[in-house]
N, C-alpha and C. Protein backbone atom coordinates (compact mmCIF):
# COMPACT_ATOMS: atom_id res chain seq x y z
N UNK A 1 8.46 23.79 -94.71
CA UNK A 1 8.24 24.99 -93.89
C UNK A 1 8.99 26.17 -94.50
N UNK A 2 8.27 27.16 -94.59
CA UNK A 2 9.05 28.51 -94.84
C UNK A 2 10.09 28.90 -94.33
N UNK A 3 11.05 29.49 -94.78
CA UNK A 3 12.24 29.92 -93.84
C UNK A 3 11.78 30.75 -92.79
N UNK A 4 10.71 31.63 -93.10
CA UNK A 4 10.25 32.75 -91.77
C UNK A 4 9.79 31.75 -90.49
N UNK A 5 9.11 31.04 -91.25
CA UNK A 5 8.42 30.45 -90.10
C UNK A 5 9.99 29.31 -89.44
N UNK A 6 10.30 28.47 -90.09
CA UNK A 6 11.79 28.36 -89.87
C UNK A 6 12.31 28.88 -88.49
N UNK A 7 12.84 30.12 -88.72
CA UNK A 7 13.59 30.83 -88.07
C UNK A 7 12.80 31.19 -86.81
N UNK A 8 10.99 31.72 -86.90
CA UNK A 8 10.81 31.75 -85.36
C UNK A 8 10.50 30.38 -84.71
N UNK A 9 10.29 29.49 -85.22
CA UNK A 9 10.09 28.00 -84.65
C UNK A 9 11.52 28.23 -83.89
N UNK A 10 12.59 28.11 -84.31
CA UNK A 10 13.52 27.32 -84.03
C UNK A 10 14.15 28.50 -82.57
N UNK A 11 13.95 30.00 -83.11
CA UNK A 11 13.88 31.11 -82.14
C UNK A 11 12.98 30.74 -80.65
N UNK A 12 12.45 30.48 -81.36
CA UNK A 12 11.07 30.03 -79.69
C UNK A 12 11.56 29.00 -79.17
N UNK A 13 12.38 28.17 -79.62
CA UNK A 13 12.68 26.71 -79.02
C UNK A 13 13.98 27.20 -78.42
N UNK A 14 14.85 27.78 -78.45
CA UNK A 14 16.06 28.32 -78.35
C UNK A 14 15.87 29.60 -77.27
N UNK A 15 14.68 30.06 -77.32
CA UNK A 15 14.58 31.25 -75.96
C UNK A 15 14.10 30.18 -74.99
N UNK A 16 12.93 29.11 -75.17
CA UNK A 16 12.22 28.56 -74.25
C UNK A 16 13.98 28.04 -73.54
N UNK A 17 14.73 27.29 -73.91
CA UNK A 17 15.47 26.75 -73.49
C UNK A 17 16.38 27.67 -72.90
N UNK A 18 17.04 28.30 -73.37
CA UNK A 18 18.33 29.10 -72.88
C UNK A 18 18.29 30.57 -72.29
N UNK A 19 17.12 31.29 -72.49
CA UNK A 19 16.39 32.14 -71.77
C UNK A 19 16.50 33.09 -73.37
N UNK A 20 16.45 34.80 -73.00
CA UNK A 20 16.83 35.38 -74.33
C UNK A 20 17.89 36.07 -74.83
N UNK A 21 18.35 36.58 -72.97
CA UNK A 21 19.98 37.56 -73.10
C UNK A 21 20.90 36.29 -74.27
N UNK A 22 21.02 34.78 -73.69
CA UNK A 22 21.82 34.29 -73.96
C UNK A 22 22.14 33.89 -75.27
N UNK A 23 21.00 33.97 -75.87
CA UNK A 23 20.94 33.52 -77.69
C UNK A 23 21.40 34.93 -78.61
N UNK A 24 21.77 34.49 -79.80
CA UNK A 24 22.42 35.41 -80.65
C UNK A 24 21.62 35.33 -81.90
N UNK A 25 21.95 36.04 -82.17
CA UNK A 25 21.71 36.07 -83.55
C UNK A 25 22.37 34.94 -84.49
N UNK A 26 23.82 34.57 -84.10
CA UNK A 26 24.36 33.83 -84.48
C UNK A 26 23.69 32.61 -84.27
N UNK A 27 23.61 32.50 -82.96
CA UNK A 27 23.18 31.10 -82.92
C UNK A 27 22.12 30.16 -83.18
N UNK A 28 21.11 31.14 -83.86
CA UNK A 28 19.74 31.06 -84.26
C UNK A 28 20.14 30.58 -85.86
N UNK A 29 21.39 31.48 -86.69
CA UNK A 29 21.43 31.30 -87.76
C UNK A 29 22.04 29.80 -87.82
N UNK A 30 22.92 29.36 -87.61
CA UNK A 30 23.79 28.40 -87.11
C UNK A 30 22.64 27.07 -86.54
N UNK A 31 21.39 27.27 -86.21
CA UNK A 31 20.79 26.40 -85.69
C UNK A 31 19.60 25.69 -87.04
N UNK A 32 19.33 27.17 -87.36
CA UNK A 32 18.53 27.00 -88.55
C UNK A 32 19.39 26.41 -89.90
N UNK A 33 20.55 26.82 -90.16
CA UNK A 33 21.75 26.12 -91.31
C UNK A 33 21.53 27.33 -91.91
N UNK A 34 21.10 28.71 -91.77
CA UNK A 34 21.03 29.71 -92.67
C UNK A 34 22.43 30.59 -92.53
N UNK A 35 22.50 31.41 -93.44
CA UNK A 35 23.58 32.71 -93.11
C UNK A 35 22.93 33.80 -92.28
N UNK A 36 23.90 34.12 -91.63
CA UNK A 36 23.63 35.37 -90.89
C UNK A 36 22.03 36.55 -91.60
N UNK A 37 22.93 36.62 -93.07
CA UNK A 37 22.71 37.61 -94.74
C UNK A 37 21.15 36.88 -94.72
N UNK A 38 20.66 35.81 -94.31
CA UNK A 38 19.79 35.23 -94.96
C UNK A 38 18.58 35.57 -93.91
N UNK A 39 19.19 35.10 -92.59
CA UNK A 39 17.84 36.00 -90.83
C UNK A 39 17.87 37.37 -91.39
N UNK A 40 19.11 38.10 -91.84
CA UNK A 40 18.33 39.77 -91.30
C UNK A 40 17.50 40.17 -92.62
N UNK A 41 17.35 39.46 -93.40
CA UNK A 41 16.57 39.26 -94.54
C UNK A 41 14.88 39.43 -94.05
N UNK A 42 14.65 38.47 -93.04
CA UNK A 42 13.29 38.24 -92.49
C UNK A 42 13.44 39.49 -91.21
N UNK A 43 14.41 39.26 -90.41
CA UNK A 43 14.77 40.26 -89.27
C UNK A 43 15.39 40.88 -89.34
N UNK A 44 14.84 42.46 -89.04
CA UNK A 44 16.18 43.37 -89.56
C UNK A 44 17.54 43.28 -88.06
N UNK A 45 16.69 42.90 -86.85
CA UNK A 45 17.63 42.83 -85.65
C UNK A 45 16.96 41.53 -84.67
N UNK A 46 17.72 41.42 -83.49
CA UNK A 46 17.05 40.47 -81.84
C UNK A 46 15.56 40.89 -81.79
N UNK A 47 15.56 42.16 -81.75
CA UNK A 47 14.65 42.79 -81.36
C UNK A 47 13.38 42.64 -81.96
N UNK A 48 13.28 42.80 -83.27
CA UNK A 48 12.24 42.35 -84.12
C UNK A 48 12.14 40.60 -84.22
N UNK A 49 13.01 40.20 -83.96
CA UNK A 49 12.83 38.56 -83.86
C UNK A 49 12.07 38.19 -82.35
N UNK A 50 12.61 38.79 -81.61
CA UNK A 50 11.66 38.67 -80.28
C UNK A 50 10.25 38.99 -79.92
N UNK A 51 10.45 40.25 -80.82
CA UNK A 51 8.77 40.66 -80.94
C UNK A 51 7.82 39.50 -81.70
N UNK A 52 8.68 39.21 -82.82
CA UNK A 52 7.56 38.25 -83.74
C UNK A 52 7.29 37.08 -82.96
N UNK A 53 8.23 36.17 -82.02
CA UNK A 53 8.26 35.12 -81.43
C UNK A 53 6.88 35.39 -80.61
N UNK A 54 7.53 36.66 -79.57
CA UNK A 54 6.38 36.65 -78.91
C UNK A 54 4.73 37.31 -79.20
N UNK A 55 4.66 38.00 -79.75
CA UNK A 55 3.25 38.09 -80.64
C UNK A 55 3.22 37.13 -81.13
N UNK A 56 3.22 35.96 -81.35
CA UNK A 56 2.62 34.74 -82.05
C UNK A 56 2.63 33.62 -80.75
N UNK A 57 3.33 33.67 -79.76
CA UNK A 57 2.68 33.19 -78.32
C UNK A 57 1.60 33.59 -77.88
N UNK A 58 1.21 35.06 -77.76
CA UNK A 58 0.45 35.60 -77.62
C UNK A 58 -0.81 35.50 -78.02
N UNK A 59 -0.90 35.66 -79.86
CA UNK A 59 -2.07 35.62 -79.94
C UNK A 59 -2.30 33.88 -80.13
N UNK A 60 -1.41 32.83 -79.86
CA UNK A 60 -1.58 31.75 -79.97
C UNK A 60 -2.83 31.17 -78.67
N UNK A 61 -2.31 31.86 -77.61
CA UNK A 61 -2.82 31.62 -76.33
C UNK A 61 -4.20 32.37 -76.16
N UNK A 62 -4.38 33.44 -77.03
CA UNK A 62 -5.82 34.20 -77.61
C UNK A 62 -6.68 33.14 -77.65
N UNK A 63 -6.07 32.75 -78.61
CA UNK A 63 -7.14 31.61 -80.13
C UNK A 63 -7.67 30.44 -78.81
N UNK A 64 -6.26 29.80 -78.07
CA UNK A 64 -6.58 28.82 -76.99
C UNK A 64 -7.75 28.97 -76.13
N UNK A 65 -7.12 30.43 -75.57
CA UNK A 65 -8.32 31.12 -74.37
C UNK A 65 -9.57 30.64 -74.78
N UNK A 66 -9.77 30.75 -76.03
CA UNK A 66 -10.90 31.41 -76.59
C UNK A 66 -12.03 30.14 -76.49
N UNK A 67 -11.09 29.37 -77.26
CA UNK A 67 -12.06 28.31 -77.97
C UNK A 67 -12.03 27.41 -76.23
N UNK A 68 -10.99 27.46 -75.25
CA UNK A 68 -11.01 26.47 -73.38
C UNK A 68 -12.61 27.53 -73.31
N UNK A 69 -12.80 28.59 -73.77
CA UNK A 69 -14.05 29.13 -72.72
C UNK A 69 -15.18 28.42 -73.88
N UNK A 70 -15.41 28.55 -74.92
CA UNK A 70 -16.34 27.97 -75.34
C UNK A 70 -16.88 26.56 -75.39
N UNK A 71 -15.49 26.08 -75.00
CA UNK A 71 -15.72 24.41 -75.36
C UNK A 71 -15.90 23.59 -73.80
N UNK A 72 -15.66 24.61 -72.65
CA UNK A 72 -15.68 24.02 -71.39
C UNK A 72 -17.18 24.07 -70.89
N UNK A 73 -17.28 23.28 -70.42
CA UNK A 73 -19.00 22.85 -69.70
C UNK A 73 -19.21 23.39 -68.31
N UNK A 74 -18.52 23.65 -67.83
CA UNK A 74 -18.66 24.80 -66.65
C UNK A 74 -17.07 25.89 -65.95
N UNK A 75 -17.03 26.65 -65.33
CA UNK A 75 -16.14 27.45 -64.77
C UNK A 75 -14.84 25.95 -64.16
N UNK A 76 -14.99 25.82 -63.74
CA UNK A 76 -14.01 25.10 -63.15
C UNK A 76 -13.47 24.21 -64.37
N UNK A 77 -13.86 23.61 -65.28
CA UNK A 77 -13.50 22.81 -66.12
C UNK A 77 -12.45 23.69 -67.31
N UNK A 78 -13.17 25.31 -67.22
CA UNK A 78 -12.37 25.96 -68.08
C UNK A 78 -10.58 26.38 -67.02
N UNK A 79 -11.29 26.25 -66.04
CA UNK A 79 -9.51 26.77 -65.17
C UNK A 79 -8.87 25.66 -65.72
N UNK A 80 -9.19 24.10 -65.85
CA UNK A 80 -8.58 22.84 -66.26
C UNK A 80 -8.03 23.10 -67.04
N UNK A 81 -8.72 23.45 -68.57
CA UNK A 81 -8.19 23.72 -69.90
C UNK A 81 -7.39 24.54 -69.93
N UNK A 82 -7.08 25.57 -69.43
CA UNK A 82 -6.29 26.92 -69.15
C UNK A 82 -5.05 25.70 -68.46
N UNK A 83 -5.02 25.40 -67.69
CA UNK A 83 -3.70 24.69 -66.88
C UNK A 83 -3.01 24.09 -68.14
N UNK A 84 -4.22 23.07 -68.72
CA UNK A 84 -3.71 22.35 -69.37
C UNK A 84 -2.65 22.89 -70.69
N UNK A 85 -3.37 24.20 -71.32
CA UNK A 85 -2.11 25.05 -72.23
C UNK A 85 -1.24 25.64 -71.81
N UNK A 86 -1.25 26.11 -70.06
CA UNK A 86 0.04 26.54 -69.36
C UNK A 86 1.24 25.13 -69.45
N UNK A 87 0.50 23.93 -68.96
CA UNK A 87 1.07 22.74 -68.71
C UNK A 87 2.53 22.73 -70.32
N UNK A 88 1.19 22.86 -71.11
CA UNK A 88 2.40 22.73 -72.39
C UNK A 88 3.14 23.82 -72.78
N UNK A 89 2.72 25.03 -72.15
CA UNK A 89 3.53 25.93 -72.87
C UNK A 89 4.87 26.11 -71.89
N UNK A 90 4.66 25.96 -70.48
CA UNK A 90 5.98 26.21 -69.86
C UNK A 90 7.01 24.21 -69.45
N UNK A 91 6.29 23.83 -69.93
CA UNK A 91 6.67 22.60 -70.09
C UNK A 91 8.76 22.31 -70.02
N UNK A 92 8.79 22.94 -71.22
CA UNK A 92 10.57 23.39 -71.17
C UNK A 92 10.73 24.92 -71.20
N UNK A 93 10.35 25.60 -70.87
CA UNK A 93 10.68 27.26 -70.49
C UNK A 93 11.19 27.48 -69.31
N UNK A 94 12.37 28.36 -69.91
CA UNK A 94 13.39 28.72 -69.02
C UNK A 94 13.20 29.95 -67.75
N UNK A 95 12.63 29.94 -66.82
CA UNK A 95 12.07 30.90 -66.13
C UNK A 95 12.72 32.24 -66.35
N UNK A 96 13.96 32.67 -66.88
CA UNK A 96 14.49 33.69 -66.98
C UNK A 96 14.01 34.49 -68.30
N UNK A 97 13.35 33.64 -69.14
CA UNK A 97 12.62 34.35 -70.23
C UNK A 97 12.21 35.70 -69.82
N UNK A 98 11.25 35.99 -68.83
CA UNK A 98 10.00 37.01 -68.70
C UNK A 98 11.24 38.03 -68.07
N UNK A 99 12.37 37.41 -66.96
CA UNK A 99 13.46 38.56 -66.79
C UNK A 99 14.03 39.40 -67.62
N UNK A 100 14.33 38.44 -69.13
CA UNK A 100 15.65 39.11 -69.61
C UNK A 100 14.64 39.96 -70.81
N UNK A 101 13.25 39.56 -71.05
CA UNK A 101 12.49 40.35 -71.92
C UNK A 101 12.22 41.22 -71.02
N UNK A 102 12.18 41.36 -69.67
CA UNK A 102 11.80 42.97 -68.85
C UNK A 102 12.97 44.28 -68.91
N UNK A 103 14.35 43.04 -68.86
CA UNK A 103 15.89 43.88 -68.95
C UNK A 103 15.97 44.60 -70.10
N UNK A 104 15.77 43.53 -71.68
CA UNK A 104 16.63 43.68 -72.64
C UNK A 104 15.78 44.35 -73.44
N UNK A 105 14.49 43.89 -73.67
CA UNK A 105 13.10 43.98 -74.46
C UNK A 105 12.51 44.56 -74.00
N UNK A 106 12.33 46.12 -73.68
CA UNK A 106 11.73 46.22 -72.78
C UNK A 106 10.06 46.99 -73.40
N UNK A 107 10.44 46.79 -74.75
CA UNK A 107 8.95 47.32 -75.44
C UNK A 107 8.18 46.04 -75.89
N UNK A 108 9.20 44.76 -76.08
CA UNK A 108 8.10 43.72 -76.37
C UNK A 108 7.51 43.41 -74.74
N UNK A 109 8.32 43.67 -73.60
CA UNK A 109 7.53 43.25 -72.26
C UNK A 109 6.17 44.50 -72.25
N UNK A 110 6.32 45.37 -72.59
CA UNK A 110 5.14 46.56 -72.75
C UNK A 110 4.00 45.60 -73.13
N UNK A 111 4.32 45.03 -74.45
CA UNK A 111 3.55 44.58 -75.24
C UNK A 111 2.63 43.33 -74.44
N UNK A 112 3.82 42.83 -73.81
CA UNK A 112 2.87 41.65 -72.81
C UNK A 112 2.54 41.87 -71.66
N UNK A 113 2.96 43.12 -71.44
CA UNK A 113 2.11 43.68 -70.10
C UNK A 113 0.71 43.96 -70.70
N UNK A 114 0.24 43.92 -71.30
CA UNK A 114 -0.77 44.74 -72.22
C UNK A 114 -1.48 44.15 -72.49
N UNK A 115 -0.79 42.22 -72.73
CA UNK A 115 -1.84 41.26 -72.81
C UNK A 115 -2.22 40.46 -71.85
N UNK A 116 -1.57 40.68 -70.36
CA UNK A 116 -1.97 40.27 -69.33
C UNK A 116 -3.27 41.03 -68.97
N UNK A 117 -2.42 42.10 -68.48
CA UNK A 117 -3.04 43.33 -68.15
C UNK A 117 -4.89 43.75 -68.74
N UNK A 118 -5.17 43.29 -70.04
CA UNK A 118 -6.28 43.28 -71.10
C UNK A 118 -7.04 42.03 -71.18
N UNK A 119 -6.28 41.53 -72.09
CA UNK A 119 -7.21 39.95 -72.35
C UNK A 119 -6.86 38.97 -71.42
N UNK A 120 -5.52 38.79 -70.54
CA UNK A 120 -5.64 37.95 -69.89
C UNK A 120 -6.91 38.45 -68.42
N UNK A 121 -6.57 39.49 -67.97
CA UNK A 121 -7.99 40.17 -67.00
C UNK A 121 -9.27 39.80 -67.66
N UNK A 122 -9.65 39.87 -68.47
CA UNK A 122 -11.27 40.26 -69.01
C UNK A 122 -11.35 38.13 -68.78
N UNK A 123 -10.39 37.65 -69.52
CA UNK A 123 -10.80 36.18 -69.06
C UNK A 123 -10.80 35.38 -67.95
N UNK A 124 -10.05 35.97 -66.94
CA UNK A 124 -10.21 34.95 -65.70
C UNK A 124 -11.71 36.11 -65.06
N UNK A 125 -11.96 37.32 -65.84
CA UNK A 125 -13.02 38.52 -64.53
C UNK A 125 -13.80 37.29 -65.15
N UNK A 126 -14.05 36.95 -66.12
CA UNK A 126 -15.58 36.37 -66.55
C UNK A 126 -15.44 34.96 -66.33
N UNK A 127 -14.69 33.96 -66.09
CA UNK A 127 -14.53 33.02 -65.58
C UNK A 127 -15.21 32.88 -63.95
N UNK A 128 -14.52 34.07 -63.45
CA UNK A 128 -15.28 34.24 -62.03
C UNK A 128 -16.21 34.53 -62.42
N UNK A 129 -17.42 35.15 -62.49
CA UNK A 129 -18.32 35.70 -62.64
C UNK A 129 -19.11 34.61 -62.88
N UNK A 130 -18.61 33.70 -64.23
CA UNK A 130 -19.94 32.21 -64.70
C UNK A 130 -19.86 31.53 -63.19
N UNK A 131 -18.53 31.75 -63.04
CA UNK A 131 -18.53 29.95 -61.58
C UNK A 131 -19.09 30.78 -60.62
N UNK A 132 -19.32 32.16 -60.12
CA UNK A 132 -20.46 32.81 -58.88
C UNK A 132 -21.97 32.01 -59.26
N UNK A 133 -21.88 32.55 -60.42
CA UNK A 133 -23.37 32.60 -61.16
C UNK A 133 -23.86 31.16 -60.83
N UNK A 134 -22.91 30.34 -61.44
CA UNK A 134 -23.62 28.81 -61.27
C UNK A 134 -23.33 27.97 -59.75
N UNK A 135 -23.02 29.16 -59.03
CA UNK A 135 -22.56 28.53 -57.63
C UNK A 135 -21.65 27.96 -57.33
N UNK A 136 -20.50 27.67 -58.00
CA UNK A 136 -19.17 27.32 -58.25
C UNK A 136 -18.26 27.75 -57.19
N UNK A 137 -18.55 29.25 -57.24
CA UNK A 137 -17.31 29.64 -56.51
C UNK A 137 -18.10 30.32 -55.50
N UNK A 138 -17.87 31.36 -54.70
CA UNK A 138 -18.03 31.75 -53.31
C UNK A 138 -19.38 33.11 -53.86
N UNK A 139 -20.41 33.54 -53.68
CA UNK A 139 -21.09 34.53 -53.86
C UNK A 139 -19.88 36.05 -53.55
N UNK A 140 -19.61 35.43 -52.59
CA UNK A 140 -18.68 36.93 -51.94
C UNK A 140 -17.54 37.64 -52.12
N UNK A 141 -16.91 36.53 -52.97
CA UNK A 141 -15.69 37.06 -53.37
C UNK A 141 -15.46 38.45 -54.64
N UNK A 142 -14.67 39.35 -54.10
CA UNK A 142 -13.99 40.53 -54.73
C UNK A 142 -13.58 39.97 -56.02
N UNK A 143 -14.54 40.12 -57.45
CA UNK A 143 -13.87 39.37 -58.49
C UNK A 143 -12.78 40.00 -59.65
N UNK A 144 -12.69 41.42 -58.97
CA UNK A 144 -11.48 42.42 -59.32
C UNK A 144 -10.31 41.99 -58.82
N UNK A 145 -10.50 41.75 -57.44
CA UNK A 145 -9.26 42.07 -56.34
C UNK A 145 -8.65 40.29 -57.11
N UNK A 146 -9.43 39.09 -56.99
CA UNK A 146 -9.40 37.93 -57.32
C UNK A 146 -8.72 37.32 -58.67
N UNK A 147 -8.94 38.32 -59.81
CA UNK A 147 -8.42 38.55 -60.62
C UNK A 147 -7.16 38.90 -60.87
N UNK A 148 -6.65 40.05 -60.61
CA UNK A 148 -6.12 40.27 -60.27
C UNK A 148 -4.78 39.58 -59.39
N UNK A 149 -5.42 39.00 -58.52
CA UNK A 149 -3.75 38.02 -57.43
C UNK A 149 -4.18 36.84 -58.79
N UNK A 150 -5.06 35.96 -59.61
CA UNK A 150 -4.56 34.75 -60.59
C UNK A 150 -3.50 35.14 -61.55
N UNK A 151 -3.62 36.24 -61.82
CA UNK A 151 -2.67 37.31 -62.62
C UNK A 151 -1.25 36.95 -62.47
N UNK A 152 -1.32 37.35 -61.15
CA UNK A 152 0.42 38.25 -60.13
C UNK A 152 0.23 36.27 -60.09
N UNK A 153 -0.40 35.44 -59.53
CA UNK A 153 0.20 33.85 -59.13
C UNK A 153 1.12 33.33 -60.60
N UNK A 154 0.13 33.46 -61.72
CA UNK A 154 0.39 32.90 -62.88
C UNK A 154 2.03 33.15 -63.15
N UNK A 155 2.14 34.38 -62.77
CA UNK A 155 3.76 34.86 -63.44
C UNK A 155 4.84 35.00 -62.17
N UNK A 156 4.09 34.99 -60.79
CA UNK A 156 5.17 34.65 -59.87
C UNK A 156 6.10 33.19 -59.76
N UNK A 157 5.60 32.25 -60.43
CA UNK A 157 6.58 31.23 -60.07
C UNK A 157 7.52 31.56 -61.13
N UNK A 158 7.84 32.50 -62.00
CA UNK A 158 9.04 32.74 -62.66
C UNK A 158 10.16 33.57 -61.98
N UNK A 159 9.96 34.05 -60.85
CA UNK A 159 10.96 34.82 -59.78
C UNK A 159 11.50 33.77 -58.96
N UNK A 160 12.78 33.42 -59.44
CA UNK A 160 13.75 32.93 -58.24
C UNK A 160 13.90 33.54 -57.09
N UNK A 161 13.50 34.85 -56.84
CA UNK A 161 13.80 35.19 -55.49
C UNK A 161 12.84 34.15 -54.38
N UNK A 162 11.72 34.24 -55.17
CA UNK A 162 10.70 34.02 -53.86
C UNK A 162 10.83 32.33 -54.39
N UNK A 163 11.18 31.64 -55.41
CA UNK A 163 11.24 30.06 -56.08
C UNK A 163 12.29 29.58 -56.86
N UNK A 164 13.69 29.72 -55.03
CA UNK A 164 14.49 29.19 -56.16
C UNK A 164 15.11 28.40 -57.10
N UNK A 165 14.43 27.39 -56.65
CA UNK A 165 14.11 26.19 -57.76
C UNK A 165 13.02 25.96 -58.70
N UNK A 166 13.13 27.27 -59.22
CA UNK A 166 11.68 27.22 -60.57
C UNK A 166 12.25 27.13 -61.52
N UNK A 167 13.84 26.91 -61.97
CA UNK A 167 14.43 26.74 -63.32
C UNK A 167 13.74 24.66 -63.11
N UNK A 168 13.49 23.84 -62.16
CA UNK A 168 13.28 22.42 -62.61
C UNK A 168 12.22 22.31 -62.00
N UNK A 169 11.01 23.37 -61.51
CA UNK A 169 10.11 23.15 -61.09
C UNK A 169 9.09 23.94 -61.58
N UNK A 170 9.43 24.67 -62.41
CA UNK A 170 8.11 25.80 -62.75
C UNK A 170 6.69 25.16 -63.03
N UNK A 171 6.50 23.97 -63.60
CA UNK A 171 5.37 23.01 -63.86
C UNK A 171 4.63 22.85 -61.78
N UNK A 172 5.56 22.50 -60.86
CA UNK A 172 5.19 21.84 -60.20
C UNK A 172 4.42 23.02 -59.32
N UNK A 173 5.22 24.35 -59.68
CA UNK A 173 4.82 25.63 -58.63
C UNK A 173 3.37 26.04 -59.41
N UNK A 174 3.55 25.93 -60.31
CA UNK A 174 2.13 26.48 -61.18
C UNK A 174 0.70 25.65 -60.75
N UNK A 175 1.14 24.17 -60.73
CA UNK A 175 -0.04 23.54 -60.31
C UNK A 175 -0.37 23.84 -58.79
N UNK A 176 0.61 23.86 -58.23
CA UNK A 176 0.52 24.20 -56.49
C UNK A 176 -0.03 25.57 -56.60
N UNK A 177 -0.07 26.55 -56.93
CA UNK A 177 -0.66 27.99 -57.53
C UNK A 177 -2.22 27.84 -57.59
N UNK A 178 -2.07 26.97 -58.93
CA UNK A 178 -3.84 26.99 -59.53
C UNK A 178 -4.96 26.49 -58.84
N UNK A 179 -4.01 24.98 -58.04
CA UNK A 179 -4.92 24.44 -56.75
C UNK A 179 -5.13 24.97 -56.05
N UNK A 180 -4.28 26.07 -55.18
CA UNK A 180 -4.53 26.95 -54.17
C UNK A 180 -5.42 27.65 -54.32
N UNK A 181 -5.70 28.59 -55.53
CA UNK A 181 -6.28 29.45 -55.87
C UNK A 181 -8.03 28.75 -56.52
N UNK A 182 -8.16 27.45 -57.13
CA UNK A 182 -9.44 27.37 -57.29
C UNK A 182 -9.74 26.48 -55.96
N UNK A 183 -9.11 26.21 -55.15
CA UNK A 183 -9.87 25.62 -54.03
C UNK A 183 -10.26 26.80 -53.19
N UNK A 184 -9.43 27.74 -53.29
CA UNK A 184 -10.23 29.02 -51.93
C UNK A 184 -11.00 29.40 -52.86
N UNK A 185 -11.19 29.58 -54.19
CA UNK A 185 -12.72 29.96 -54.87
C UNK A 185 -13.83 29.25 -54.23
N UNK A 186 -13.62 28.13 -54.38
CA UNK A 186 -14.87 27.19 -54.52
C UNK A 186 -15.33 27.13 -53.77
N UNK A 187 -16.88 26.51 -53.67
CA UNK A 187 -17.90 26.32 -53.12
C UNK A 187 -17.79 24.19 -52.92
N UNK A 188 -18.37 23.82 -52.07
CA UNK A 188 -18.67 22.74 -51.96
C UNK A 188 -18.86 22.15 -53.49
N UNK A 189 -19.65 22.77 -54.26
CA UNK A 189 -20.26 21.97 -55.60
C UNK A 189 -19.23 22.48 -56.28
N UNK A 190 -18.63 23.41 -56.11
CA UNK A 190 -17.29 23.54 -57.36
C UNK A 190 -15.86 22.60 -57.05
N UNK A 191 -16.07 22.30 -55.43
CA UNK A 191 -14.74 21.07 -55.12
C UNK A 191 -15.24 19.81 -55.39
N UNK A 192 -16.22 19.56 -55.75
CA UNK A 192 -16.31 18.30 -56.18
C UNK A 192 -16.24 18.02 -57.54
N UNK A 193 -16.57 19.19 -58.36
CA UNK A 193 -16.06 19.58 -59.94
C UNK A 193 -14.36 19.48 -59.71
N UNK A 194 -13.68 19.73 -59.27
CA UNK A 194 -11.94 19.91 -59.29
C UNK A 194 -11.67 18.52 -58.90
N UNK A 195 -12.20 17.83 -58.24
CA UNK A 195 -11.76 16.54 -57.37
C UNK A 195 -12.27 15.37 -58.97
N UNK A 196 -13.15 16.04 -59.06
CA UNK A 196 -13.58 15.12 -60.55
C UNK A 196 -12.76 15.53 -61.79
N UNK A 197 -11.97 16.70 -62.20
CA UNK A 197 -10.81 17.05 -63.10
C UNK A 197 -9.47 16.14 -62.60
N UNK A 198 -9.16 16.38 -61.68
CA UNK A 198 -8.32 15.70 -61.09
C UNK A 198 -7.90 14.50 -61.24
N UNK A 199 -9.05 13.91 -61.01
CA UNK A 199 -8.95 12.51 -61.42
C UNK A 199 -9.11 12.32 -62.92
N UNK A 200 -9.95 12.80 -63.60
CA UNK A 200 -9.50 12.76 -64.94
C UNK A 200 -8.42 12.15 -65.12
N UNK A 201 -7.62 13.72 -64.88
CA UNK A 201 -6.06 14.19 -65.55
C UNK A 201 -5.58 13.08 -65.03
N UNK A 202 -5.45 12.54 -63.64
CA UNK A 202 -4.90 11.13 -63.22
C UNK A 202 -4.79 9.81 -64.22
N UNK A 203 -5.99 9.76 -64.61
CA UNK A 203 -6.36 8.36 -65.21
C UNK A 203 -5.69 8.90 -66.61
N UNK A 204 -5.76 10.07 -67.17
CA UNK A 204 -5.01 10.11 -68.45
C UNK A 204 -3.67 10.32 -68.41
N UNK A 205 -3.11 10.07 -67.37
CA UNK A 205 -1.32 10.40 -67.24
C UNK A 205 -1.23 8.52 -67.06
């Protein structure tokens, strides 16, 4: 492996865990076996190391989006696939991540306001839209307004105020989230699509 790549591997594993205020520069170098002289080589500062980490989450979860909508066989099966790359990505993430990038970072949080806000919207608007179409979800539902609260659910279980046990539960609040939210979508024929994911995921755990 390259040292660049090196250094944000080991950066991403080290924010997921310890959040981002708390990591150093030092301790990134020290983790990787490099010199200090040798990171600001690739990074000139935190700042540019945070950005690169997270633009490459980012467009990682692009590429994901992309290929869960093409490769899923109906609306509900793609919310599955979507869980399923949340499942792994917050798997060990430290809920204080998205805080201390709003505190400290506050142009790389721009940056991911930008990809919520953009590509993550345009994919759950058209998600709703196939599962109306194929009767999935409710004819009636507001698929702005709908959008919109999967948005604000997705990133609320990272607030301790309202979950304060989401530093050992963030997996468990997210699924309690996604169920909530595709069962008041659905239609009769789209809960029997979820009840049939479900069990899937059962039989493969």
């Amino acid at each position: 492996m390259e040292p660049k790549e090196r250094i944000l591997q080991k950066a991403h594993e080290m924010f997921n865990r310890f959040g981002l205020r708390s990591v150093s520069m030092d301790d990134i170098a020290a983790q990787t076996g490099m010199s200090k002289k040798t990171l600001y080589q690739y990074f000139t500062d935190k700042e540019e190391l945070v950005s690169a980490v997270f633009n490459e989450i980012m467009e990682s979860n692009k590429r994901q989006c992309t290929l869960d909508q093409k490769s899923a066989d109906n609306a509900v099966h793609e919310l599955f696939l979507a869980f399923d790359m949340v499942r792994e990505m917050f798997a060990n993430m430290n809920p204080a991540v998205l805080h201390d990038m709003e505190k400290y970072h506050p142009k790389v949080y721009q940056t991911f306001h930008e990809f919520k806000n953009n590509f993550l919207y345009k994919m759950i608007h058209t998600n709703l839209e196939w599962g109306v179409k194929d009767e999935l979800y409710r004819p009636e539902i507001d698929v702005d307004v709908l959008t919109r609260l999967r948005i604000g659910s997705i990133f609320l279980a990272f607030n301790p105020q309202v979950f304060p046990n989401n530093r050992t539960q963030l997996l468990h609040i997210e699924l309690q989230l996604m169920e909530h939210f595709v069962y008041g979508l659905s239609t009769i024929k789209g809960q029997k699509l979820i009840q049939k994911y479900k069990l899937q995921r059962t039989k493969i755990k």
